[in-house]
Protein backbone atom coordinates (compact mmCIF):
# COMPACT_ATOMS: atom_id res chain seq x y z
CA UNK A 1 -52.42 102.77 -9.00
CA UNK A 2 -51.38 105.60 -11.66
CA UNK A 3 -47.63 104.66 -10.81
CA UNK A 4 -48.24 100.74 -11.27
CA UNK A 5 -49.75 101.58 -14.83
CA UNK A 6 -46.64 103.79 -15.70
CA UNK A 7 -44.58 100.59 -14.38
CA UNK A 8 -46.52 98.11 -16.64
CA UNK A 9 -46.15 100.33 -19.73
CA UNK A 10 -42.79 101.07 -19.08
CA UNK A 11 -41.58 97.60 -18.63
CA UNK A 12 -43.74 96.46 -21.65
CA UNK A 13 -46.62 94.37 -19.57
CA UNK A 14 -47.82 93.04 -22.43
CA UNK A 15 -44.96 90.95 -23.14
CA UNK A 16 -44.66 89.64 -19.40
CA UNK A 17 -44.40 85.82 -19.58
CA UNK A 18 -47.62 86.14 -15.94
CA UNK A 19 -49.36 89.67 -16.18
CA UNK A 20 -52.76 88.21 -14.49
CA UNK A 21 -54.91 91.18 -13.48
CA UNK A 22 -53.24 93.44 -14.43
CA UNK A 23 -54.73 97.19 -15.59
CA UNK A 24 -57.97 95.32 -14.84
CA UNK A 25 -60.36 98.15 -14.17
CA UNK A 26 -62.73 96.22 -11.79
CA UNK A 27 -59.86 94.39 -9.69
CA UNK A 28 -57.85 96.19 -6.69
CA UNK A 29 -54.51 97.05 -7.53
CA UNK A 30 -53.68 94.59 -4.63
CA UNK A 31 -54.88 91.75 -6.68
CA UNK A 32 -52.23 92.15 -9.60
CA UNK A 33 -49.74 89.46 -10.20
CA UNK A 34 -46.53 90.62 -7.75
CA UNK A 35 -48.29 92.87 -5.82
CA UNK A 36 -48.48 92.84 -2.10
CA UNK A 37 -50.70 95.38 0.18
CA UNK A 38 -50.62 96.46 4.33
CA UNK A 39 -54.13 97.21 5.51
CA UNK A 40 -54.43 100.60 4.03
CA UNK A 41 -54.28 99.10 -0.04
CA UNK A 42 -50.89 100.92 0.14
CA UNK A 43 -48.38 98.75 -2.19
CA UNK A 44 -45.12 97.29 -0.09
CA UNK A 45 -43.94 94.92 -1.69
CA UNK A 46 -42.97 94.74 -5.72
CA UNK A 47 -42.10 91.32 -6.87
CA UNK A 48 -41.50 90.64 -10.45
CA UNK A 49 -39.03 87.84 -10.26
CA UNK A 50 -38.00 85.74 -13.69
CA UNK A 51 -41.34 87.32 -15.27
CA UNK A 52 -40.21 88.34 -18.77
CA UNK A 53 -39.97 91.99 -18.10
CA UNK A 54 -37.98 94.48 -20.55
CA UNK A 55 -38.20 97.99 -21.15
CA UNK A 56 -36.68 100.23 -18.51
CA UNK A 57 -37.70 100.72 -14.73
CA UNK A 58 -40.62 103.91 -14.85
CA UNK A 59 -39.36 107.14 -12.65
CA UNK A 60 -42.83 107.34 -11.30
CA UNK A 61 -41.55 104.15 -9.59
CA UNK A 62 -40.82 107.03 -7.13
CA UNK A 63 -44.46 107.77 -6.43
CA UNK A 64 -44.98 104.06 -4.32
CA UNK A 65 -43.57 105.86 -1.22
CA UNK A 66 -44.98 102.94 0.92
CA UNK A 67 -42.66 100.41 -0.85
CA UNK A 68 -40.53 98.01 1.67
CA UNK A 69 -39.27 95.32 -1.35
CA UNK A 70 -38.63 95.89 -4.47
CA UNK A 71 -37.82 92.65 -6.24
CA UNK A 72 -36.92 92.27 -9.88
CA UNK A 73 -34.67 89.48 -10.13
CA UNK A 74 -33.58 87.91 -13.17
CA UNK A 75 -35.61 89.87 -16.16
CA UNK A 76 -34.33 91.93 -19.26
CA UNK A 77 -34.90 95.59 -17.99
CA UNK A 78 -32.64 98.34 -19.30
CA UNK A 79 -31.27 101.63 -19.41
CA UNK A 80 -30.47 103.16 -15.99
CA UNK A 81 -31.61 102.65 -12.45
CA UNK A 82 -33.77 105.99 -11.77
CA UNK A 83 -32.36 108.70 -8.99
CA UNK A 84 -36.79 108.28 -7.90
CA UNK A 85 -35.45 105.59 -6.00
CA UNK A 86 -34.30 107.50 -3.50
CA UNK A 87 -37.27 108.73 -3.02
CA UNK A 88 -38.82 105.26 -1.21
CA UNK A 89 -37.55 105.85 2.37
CA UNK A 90 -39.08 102.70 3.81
CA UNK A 91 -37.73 100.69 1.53
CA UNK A 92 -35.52 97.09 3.25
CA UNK A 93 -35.00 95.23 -0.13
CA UNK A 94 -33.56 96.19 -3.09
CA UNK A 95 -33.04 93.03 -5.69
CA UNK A 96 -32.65 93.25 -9.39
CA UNK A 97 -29.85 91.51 -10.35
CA UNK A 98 -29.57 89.41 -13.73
CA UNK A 99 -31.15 92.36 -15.49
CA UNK A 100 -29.54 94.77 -18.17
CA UNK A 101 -28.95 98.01 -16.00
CA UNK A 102 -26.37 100.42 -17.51
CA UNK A 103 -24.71 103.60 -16.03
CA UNK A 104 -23.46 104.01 -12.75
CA UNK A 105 -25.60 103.56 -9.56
CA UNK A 106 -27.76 106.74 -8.11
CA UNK A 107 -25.96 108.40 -5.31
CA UNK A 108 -29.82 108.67 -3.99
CA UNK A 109 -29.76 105.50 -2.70
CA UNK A 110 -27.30 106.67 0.11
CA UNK A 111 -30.25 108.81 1.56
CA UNK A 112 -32.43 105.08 2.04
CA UNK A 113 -32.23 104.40 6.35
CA UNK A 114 -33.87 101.52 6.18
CA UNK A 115 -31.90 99.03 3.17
CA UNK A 116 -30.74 96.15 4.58
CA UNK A 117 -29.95 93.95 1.47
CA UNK A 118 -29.31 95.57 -1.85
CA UNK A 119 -28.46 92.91 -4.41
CA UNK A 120 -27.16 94.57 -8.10
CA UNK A 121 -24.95 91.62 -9.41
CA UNK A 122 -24.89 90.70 -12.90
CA UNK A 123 -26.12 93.83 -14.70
CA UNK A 124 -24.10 96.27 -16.98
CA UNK A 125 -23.79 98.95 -13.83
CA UNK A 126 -20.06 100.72 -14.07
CA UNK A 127 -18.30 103.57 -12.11
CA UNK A 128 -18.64 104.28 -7.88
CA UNK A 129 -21.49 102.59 -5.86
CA UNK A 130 -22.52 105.22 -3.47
CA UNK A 131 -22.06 104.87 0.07
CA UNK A 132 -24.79 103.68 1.90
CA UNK A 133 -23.37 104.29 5.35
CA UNK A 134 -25.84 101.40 6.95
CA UNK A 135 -25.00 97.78 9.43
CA UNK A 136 -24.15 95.15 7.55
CA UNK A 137 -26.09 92.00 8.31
CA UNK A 138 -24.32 89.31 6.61
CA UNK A 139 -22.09 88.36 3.21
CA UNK A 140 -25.07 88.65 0.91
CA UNK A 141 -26.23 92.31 1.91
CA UNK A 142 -24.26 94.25 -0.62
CA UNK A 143 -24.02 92.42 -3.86
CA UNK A 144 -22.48 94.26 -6.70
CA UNK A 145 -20.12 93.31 -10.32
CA UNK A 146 -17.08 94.64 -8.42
CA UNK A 147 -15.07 91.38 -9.06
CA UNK A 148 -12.64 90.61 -11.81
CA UNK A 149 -12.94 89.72 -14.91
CA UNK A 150 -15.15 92.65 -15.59
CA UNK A 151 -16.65 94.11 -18.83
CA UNK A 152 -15.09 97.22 -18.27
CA UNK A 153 -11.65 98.67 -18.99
CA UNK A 154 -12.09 98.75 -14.77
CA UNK A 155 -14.40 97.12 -12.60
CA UNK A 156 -17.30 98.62 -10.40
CA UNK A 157 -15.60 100.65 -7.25
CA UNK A 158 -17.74 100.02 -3.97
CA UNK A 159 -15.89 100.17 -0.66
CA UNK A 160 -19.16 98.70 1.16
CA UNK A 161 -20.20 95.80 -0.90
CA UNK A 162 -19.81 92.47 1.21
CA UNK A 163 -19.84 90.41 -2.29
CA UNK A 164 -18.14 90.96 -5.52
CA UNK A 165 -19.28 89.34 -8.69
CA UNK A 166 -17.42 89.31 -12.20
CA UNK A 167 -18.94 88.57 -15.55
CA UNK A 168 -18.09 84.68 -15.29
CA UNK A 169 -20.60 84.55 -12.79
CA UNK A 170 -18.93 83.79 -9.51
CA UNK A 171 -18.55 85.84 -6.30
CA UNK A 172 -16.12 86.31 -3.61
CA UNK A 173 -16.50 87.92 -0.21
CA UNK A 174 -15.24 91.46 0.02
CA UNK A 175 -14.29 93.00 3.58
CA UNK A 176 -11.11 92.13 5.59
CA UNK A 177 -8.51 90.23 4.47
CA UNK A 178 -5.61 88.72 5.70
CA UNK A 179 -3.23 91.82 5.34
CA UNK A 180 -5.89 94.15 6.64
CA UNK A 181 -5.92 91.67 9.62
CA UNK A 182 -2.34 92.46 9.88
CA UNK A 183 -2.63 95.97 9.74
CA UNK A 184 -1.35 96.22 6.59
CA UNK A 185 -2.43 96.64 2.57
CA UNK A 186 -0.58 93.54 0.99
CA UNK A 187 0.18 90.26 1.58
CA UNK A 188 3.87 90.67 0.67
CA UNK A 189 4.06 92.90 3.54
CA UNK A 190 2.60 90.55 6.02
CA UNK A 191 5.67 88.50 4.51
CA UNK A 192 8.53 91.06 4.98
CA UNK A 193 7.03 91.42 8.56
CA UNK A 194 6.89 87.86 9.48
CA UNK A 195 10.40 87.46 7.95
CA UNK A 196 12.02 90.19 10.20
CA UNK A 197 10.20 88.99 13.24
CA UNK A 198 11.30 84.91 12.50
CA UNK A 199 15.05 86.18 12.21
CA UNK A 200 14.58 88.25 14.94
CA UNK A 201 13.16 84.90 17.17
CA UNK A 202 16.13 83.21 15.98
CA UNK A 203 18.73 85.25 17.14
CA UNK A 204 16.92 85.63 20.66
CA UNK A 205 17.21 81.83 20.52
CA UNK A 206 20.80 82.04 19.81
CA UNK A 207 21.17 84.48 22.52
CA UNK A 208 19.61 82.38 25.29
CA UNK A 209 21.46 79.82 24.17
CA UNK A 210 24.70 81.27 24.79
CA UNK A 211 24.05 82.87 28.07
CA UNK A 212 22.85 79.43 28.94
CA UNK A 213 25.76 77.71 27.89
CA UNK A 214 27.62 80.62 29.77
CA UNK A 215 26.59 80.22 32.98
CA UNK A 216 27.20 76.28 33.15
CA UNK A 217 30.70 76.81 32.47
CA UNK A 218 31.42 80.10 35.03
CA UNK A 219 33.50 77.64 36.89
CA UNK A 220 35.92 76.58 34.11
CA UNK A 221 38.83 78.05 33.61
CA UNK A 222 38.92 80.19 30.39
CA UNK A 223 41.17 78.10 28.12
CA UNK A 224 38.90 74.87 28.88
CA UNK A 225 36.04 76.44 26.94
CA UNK A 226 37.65 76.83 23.58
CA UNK A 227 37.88 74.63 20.39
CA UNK A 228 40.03 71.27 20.35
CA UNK A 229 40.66 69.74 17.09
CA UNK A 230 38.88 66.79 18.06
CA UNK A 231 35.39 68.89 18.98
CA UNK A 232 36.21 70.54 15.88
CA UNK A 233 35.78 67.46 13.71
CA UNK A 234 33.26 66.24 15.99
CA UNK A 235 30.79 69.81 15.55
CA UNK A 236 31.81 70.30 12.02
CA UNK A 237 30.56 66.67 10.84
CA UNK A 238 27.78 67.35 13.18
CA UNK A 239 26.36 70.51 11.04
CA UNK A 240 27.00 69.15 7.64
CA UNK A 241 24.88 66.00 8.76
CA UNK A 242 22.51 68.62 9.86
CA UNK A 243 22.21 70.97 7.02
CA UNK A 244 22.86 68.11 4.62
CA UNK A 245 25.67 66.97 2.89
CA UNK A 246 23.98 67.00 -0.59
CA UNK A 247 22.92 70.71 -0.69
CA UNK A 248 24.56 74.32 -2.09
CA UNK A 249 23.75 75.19 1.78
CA UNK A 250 26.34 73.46 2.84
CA UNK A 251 28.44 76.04 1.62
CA UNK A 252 27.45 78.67 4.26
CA UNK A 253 29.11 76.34 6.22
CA UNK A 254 32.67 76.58 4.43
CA UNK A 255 34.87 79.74 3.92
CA UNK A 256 34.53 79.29 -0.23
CA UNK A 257 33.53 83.04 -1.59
CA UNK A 258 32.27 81.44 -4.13
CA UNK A 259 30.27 78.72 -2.49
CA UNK A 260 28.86 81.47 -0.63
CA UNK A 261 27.67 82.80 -3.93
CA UNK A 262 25.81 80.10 -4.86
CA UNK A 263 24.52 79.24 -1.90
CA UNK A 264 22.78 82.55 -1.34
CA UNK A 265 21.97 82.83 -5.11
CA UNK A 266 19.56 79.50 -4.44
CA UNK A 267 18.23 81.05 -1.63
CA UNK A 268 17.25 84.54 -3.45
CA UNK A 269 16.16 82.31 -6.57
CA UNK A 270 13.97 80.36 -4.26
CA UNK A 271 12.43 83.08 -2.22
CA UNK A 272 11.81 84.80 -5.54
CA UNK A 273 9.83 81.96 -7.34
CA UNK A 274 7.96 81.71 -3.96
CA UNK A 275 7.16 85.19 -4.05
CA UNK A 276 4.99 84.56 -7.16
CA UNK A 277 3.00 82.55 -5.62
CA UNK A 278 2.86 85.39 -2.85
CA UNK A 279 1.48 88.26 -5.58
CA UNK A 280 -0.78 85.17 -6.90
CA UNK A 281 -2.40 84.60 -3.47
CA UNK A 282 -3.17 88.42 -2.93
CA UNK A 283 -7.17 89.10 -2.20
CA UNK A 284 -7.50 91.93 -4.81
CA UNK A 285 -11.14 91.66 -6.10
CA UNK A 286 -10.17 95.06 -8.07
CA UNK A 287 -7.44 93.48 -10.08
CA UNK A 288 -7.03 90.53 -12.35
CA UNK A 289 -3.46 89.60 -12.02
CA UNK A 290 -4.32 87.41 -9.28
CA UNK A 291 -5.39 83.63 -9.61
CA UNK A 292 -8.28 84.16 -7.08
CA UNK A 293 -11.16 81.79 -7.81
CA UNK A 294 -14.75 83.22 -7.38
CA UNK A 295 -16.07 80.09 -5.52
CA UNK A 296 -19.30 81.83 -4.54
CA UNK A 297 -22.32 81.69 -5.93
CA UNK A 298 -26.09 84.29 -5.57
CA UNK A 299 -28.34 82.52 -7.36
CA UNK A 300 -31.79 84.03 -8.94
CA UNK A 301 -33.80 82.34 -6.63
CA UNK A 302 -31.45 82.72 -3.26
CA UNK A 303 -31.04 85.79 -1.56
CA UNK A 304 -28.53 84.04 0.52
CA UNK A 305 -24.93 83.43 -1.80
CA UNK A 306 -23.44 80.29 -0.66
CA UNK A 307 -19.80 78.90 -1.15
CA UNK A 308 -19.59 76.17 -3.98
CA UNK A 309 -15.90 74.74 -3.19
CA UNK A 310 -15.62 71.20 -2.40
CA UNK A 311 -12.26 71.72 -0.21
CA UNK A 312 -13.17 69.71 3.34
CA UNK A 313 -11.06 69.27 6.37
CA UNK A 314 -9.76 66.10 4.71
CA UNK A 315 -7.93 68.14 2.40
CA UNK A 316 -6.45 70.11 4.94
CA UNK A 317 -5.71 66.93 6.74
CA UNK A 318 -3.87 65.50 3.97
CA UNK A 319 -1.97 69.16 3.40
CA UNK A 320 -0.69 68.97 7.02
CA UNK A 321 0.59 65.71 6.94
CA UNK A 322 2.18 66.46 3.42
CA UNK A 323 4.08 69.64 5.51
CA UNK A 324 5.22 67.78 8.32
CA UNK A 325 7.21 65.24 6.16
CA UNK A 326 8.76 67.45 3.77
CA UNK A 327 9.11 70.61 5.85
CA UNK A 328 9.51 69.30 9.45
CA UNK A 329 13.42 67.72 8.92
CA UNK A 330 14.63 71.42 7.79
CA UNK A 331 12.77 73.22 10.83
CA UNK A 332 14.23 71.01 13.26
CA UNK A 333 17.81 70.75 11.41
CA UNK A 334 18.04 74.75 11.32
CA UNK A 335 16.90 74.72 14.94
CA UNK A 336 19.96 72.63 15.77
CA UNK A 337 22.48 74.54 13.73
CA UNK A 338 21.19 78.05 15.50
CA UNK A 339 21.80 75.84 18.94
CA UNK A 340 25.28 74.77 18.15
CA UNK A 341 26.21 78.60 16.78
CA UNK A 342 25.58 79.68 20.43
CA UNK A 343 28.15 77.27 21.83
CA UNK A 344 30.66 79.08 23.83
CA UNK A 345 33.58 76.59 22.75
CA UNK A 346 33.30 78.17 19.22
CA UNK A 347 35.03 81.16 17.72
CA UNK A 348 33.08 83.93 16.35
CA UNK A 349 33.42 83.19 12.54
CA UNK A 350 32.81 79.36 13.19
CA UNK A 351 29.70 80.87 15.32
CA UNK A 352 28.90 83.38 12.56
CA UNK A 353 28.85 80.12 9.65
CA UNK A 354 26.40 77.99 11.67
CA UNK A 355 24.15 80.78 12.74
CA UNK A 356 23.66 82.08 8.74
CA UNK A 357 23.54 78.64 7.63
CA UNK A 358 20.51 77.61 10.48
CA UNK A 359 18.73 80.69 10.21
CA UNK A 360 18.12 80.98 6.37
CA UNK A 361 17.37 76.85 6.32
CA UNK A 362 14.89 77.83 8.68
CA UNK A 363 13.70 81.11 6.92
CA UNK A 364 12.54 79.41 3.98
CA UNK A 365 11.01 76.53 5.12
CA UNK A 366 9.14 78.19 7.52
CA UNK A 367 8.23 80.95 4.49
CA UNK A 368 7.61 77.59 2.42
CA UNK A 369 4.88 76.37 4.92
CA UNK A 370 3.15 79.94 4.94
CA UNK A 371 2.97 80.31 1.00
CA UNK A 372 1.85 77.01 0.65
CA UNK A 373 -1.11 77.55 3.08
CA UNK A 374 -1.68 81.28 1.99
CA UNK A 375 -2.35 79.78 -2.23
CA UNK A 376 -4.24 77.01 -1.18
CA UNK A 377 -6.68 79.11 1.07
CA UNK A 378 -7.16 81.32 -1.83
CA UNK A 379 -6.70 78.92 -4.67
CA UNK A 380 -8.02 75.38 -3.84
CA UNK A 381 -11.16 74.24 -4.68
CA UNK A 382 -10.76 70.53 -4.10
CA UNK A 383 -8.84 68.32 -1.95
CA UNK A 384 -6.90 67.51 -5.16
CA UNK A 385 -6.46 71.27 -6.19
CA UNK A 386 -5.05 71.49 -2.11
CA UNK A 387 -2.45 68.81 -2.79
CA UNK A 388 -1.14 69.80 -6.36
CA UNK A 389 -1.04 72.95 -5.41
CA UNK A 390 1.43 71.68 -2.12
CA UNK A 391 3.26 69.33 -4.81
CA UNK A 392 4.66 72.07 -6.71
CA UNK A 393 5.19 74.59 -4.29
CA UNK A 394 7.58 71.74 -2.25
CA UNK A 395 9.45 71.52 -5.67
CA UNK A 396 11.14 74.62 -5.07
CA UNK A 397 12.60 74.00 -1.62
CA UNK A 398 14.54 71.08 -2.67
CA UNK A 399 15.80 73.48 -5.57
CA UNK A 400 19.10 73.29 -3.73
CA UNK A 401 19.56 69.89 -3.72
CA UNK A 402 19.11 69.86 -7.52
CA UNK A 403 21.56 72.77 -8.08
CA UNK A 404 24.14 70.34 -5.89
CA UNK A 405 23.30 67.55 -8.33
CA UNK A 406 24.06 70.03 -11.26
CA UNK A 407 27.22 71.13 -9.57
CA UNK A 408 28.52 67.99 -8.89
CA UNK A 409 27.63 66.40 -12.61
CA UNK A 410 29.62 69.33 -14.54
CA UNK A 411 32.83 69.15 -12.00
CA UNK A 412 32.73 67.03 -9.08
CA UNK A 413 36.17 67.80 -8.31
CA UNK A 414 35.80 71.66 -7.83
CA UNK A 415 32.28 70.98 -5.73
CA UNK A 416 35.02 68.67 -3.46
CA UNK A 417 37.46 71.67 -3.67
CA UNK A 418 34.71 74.31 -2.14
CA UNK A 419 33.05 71.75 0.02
CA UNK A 420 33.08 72.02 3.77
CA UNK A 421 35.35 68.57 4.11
CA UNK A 422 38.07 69.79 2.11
CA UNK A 423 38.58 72.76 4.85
CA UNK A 424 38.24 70.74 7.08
CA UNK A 425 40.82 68.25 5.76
CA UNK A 426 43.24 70.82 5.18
CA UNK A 427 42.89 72.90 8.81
CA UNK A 428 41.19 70.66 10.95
CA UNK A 429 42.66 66.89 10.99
CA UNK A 430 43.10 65.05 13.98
CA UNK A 431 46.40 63.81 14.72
CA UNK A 432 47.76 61.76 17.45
CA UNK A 433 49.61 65.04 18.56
CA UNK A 434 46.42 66.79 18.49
CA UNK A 435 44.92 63.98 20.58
CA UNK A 436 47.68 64.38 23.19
CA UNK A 437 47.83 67.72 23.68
CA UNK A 438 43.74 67.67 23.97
CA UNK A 439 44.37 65.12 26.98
CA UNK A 440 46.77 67.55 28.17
CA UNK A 441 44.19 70.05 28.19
CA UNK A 442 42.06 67.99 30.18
CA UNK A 443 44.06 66.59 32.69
CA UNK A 444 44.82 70.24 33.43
CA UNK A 445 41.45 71.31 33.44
CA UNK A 446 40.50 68.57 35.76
CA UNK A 447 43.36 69.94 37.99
CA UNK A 448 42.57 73.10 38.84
CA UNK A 449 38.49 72.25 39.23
CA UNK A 450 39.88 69.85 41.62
CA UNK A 451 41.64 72.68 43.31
CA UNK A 452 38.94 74.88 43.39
CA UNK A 453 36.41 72.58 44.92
CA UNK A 454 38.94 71.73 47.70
CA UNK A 455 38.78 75.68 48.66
CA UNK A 456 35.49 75.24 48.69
CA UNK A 457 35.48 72.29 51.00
CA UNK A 458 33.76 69.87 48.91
CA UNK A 459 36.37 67.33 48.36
CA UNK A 460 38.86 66.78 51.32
CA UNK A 461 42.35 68.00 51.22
CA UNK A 462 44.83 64.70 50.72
CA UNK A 463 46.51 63.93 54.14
CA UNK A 464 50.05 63.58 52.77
CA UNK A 465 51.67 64.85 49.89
CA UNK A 466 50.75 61.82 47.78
CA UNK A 467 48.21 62.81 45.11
CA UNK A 468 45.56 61.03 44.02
CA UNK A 469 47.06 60.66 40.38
CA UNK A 470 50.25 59.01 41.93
CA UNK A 471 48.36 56.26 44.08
CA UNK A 472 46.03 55.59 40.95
CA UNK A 473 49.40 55.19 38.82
CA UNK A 474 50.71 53.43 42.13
CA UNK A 475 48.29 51.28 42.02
CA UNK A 476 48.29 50.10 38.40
CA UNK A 477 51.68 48.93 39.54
CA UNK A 478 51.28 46.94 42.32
CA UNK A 479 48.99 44.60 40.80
CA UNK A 480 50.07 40.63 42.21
CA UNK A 481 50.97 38.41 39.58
CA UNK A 482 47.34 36.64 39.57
CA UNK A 483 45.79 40.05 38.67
CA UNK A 484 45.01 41.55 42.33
CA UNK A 485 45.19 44.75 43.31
CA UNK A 486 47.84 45.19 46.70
CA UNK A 487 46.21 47.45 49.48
CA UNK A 488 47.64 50.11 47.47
CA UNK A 489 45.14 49.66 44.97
CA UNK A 490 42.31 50.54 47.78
CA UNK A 491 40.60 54.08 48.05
CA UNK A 492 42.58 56.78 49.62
CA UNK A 493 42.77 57.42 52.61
CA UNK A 494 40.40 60.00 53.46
CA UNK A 495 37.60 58.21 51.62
CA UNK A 496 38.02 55.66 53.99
CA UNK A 497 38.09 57.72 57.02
CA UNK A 498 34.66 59.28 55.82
CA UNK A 499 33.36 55.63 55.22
CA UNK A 500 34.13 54.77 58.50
CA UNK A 501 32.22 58.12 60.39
CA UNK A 502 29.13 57.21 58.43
CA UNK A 503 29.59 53.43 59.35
CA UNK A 504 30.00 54.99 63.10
CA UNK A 505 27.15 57.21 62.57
């Protein structure tokens, strides 16, 4: 009862907006407005909410050893919270935020086994919370002003709170993020992580690929797997379809030094605006460079903080969609360049070109998608926020597309001087003498599988020295002069002869 007095006068009772019973000589202690008692008249339970006090919280506050809740949510008490607290070693509850504490937190609490919510949000408090070494139960357990923006030259340090506040009133959860998920402190190194492993995936691709395309052609002679002119032209229009005709990225295809340049200068220029948006997306509650919004909210009268954003799976809905038709040409076009740079009919340079070019068209895109989802998760509040948000990050991937316009309005014959057709034009036209000799190539190639497959007794050897080349050409001649084909122009002979065993069998 003496410690309750000390309280009232302390926290100036008189000027309490409820102070019913209170001091009353003739009433039980029990009976006073906030008060709650077990069976013994001991006082558990302190609850003072939105009452008016002021003043400062009494150290004999200490004395109420039997206290479980202590309650004094959204008042005007100041000065600092008393080490006595420390002192109450049943208590569960610890509430007074929306008050006008000041100082830094007792390191006596730490010594409390029982706390299971401790709610100091919204005061003045500054320096280390202590550590409390308890379970945590849920997001609203551990409430302190360890957000950003903060009063303070630096915000309120606590390692165990599960929600930060700042002085505009909203709250994030603290805890695990997505680079601590990762093993890792920052988000930009869950990016240079990702980055190395995607590369890595897409040479393995490239790889299996190859050793693919390796083992279908064992049987081929050697010189049958190279480059003709004619699969030249036919690959190299392929890729530029593929990697587009009206981007800088076409130049990875070409052997220009300086369309290389400016290829990969879009390509660092774009990774580099994306990795604002990287730094921007980071789930620092301790700094204020980041454009983090505090969606949560702990109200006065809640002891449960709830999440106030308005972003719905129809949002996310609509940000997939967006993805798929701006991003999903690119992933599937730098798929099919890293495919064709593991064709075995390709030298190593022409392998080298397509392999660069596929990869980094993939590389960003794919880091495209992952910034995109990382802002919004950490940015968006609305469905609209979600898309505007996707609008502008897409703007920078078709940066290269807009450089090629640039390039092409200030000289459009140099950009036809570096571009991929103008090598091709120069090294790589198809004449009738290239068609020949490919022909050549083939008939040859056809000749000596032919050969090999008789050793093997799959095809029957010819029974006379008439090969099959000279009865087809035989054959064309002996056409009657009403179009028919002679006898001549009939199978050879050893077809027939197996026609006939099966007819027979």
């Amino acid at each position: 009862r003496n410690a309750l007095k000390e309280f009232y006068e302390s926290a100036k009772g008189r000027e309490w907006t409820e102070n019913d019973l209170w001091l009353n000589d003739y009433v039980s202690h029990c009976r006073w407005r906030g008060i709650k008692c077990n069976e013994m008249n001991n006082t558990i339970e302190l609850n003072l909410t939105s009452n008016g006090l002021s003043g400062k919280l009494s150290e004999m506050i200490g004395n109420l050893t039997f206290l479980t809740v202590i309650d004094l949510t959204d008042n005007d008490i100041k000065g600092p919270i008393p080490s006595e607290i420390g002192l109450l070693s049943k208590l569960t509850h610890f509430r007074v935020p929306y008050n006008e504490f000041i100082d830094s937190m007792p390191a006596e609490l730490g010594n409390l086994p029982d706390l299971e919510l401790i709610q100091v949000h919204d005061n003045r408090i500054s320096g280390t919370m202590p550590i409390l070494n308890w379970a945590v139960k849920d997001r609203s357990s551990f409430v302190s002003d360890c957000g950003n923006p903060t009063d303070f030259d630096n915000s309120l340090i606590c390692t165990e709170c599960t929600m930060c506040c700042n002085n505009e009133g909203g709250c994030y959860p603290s805890g695990n993020t997505w680079a601590k998920n990762f093993g890792v402190e920052k988000l930009s190194q869950v990016v240079l992580r990702g980055t190395a492993i995607f590369i890595c995936a897409c040479v393995a691709v490239a790889s299996a690929v190859f050793a693919h395309d390796t083992h279908q052609n064992r049987n081929l002679p050697s010189h049958s797997t190279r480059s003709s002119p004619l699969t030249i032209e036919k690959d190299n229009k392929y890729a530029l379809e593929t990697i587009g005709d009206d981007s800088v990225y076409r130049f990875f295809l070409g052997k220009s030094l300086s369309g290389w340049a400016i290829a990969v200068a879009t390509i660092v220029t774009q990774m580099a605006m994306l990795s604002i948006f990287v730094g921007a997306a980071e789930i620092n509650l301790s700094d204020d460079s980041t454009d983090l919004v505090y969606t949560w909210k702990c109200a006065r009268d809640d002891l449960k903080c709830k999440d106030t954003t308005d972003l719905n799976w129809k949002g996310w809905s609509a940000f997939a969609i967006l993805m798929a038709a701006h991003l999903g040409r690119d992933i599937i076009n730098g798929s099919k360049l890293i495919v064709l740079s593991a064709k075995q009919r390709h030298d190593l340079y022409t392998r080298f070109r397509y392999f660069v070019g596929g990869t980094l068209l993939s590389t960003v895109t794919v880091f495209t998608l992952f910034v995109s989802f990382a802002y919004n998760y950490v940015i968006a509040t609305s469905n609209t926020d979600l898309i505007v948000n996707s609008v502008v990050i897409l703007f920078i991937i078709s940066m290269d597309e807009l450089f090629h316009d640039i390039l092409e309005a200030v000289n459009s014959r140099w950009l036809e001087g570096m571009s991929f057709e103008a090598e091709g034009s120069e090294d790589g036209d198809v004449s009738v003498k290239d068609l020949k000799s490919e022909v050549q190539e083939l008939r040859e190639s056809l000749r000596l599988l032919k050969q090999q497959l008789e050793r093997k007794g799959i095809v029957a050897q010819p029974q006379d020295a008439t090969t099959w080349d000279d009865r087809s050409r035989g054959s064309r001649k002996s056409r009657s002069p009403s179009g028919e084909r002679s006898d001549r122009s009939r199978s050879p002979p050893r077809f027939q002869k197996k026609r006939g065993q099966q007819r027979r069998g």
